[in-house]
N, C-alpha and C. Protein backbone atom coordinates (compact mmCIF):
# COMPACT_ATOMS: atom_id res chain seq x y z
N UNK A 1 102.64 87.45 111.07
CA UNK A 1 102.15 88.70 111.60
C UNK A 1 100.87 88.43 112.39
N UNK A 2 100.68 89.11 113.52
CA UNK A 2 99.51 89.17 114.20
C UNK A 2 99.18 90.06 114.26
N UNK A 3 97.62 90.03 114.92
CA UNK A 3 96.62 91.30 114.66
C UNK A 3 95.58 90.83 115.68
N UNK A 4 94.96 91.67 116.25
CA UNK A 4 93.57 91.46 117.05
C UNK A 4 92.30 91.31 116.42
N UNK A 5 91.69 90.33 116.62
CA UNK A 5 90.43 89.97 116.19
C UNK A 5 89.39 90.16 117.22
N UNK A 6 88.50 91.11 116.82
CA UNK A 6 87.70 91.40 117.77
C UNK A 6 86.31 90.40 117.91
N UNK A 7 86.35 90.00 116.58
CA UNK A 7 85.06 89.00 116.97
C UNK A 7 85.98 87.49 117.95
N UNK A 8 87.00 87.21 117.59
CA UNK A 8 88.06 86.67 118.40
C UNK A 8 87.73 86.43 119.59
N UNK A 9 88.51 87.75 119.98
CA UNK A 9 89.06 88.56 121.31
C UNK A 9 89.66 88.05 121.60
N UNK A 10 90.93 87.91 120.80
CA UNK A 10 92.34 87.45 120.95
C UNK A 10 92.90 87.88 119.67
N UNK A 11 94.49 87.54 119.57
CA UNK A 11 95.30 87.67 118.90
C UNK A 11 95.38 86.74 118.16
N UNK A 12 95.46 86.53 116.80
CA UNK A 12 95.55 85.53 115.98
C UNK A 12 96.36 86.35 114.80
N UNK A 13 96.86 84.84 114.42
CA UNK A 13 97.60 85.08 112.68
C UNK A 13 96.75 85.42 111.84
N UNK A 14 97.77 86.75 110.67
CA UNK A 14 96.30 87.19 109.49
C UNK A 14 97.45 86.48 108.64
N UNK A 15 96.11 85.59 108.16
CA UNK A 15 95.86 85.63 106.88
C UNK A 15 96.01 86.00 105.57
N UNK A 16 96.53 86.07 104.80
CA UNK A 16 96.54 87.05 103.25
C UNK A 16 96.99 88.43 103.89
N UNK A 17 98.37 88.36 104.26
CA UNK A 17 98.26 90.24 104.90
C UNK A 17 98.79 91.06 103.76
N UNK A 18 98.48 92.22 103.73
CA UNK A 18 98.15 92.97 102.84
C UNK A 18 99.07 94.06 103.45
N UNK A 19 100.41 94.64 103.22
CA UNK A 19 100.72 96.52 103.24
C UNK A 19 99.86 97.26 103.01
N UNK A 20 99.73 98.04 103.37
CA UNK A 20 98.33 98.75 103.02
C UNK A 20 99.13 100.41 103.55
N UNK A 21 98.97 101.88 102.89
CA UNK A 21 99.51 103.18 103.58
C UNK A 21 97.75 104.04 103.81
N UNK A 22 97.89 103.90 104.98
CA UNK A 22 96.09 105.21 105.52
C UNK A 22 96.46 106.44 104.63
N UNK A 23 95.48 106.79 104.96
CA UNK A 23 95.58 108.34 104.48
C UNK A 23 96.39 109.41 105.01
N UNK A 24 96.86 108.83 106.30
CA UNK A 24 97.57 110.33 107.04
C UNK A 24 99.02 109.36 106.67
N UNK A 25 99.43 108.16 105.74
CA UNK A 25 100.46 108.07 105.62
C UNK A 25 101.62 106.96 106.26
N UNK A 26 100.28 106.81 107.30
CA UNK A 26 101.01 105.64 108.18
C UNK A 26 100.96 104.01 108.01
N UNK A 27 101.65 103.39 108.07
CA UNK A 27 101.93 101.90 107.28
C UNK A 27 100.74 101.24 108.19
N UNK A 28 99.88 100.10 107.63
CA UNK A 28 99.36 99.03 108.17
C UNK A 28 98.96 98.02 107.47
N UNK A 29 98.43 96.93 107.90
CA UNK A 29 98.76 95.51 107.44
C UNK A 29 96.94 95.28 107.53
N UNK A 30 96.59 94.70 106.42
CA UNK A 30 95.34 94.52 105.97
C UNK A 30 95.25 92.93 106.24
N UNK A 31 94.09 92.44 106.49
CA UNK A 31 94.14 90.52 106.44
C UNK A 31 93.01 90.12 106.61
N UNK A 32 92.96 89.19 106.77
CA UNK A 32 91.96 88.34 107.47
C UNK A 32 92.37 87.56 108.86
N UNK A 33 91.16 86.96 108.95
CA UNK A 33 91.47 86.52 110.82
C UNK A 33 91.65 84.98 110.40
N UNK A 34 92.33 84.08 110.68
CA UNK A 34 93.16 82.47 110.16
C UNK A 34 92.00 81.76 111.40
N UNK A 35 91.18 82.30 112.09
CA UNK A 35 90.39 81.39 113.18
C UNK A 35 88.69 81.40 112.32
N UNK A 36 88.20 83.08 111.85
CA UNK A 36 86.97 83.10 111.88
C UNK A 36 86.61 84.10 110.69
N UNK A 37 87.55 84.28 109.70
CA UNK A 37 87.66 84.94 108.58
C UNK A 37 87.40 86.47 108.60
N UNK A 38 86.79 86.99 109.82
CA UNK A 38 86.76 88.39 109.75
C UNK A 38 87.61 88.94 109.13
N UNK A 39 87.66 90.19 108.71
CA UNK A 39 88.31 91.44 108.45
C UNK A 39 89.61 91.25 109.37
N UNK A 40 90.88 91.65 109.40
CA UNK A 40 91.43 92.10 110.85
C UNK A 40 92.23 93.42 110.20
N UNK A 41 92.98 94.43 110.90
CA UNK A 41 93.52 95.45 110.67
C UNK A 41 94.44 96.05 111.31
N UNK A 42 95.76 96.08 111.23
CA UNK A 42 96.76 96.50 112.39
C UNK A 42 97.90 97.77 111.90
N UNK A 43 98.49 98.72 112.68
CA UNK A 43 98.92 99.74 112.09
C UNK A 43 100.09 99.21 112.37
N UNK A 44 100.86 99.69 111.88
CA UNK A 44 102.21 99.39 112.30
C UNK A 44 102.87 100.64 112.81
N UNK A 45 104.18 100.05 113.30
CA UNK A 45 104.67 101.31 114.00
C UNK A 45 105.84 102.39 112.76
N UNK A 46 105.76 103.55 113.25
CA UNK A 46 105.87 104.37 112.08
C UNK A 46 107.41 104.15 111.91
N UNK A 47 108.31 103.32 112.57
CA UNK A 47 109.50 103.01 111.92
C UNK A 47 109.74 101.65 111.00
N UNK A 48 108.92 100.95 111.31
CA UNK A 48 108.40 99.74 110.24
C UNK A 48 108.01 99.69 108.88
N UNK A 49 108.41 101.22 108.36
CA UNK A 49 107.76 101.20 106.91
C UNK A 49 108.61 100.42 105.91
């Protein structure tokens, strides 16, 4: 799975990704950044649950 890393500023592989559901319900993928350990965070699309 990829995700944008903003300290990056690029696309990189996460790390430890995580399912994760927001509050309004919608699926996204929790991780880390595999280049610079940040945070990273990506939603997914709402037929991907």
């Amino acid at each position: 799975m990829e995700a944008y890393c903003v300290k990056c500023k690029a696309k990189v592989e996460v790390k430890n990704p995580k399912d994760v559901t927001m509050k309004n319900g919608r699926p996204a993928i929790n991780g880390t950044c595999s280049k610079c350990g940040t945070k990273v965070f990506k939603i997914k699309a709402k037929s991907d649950k």
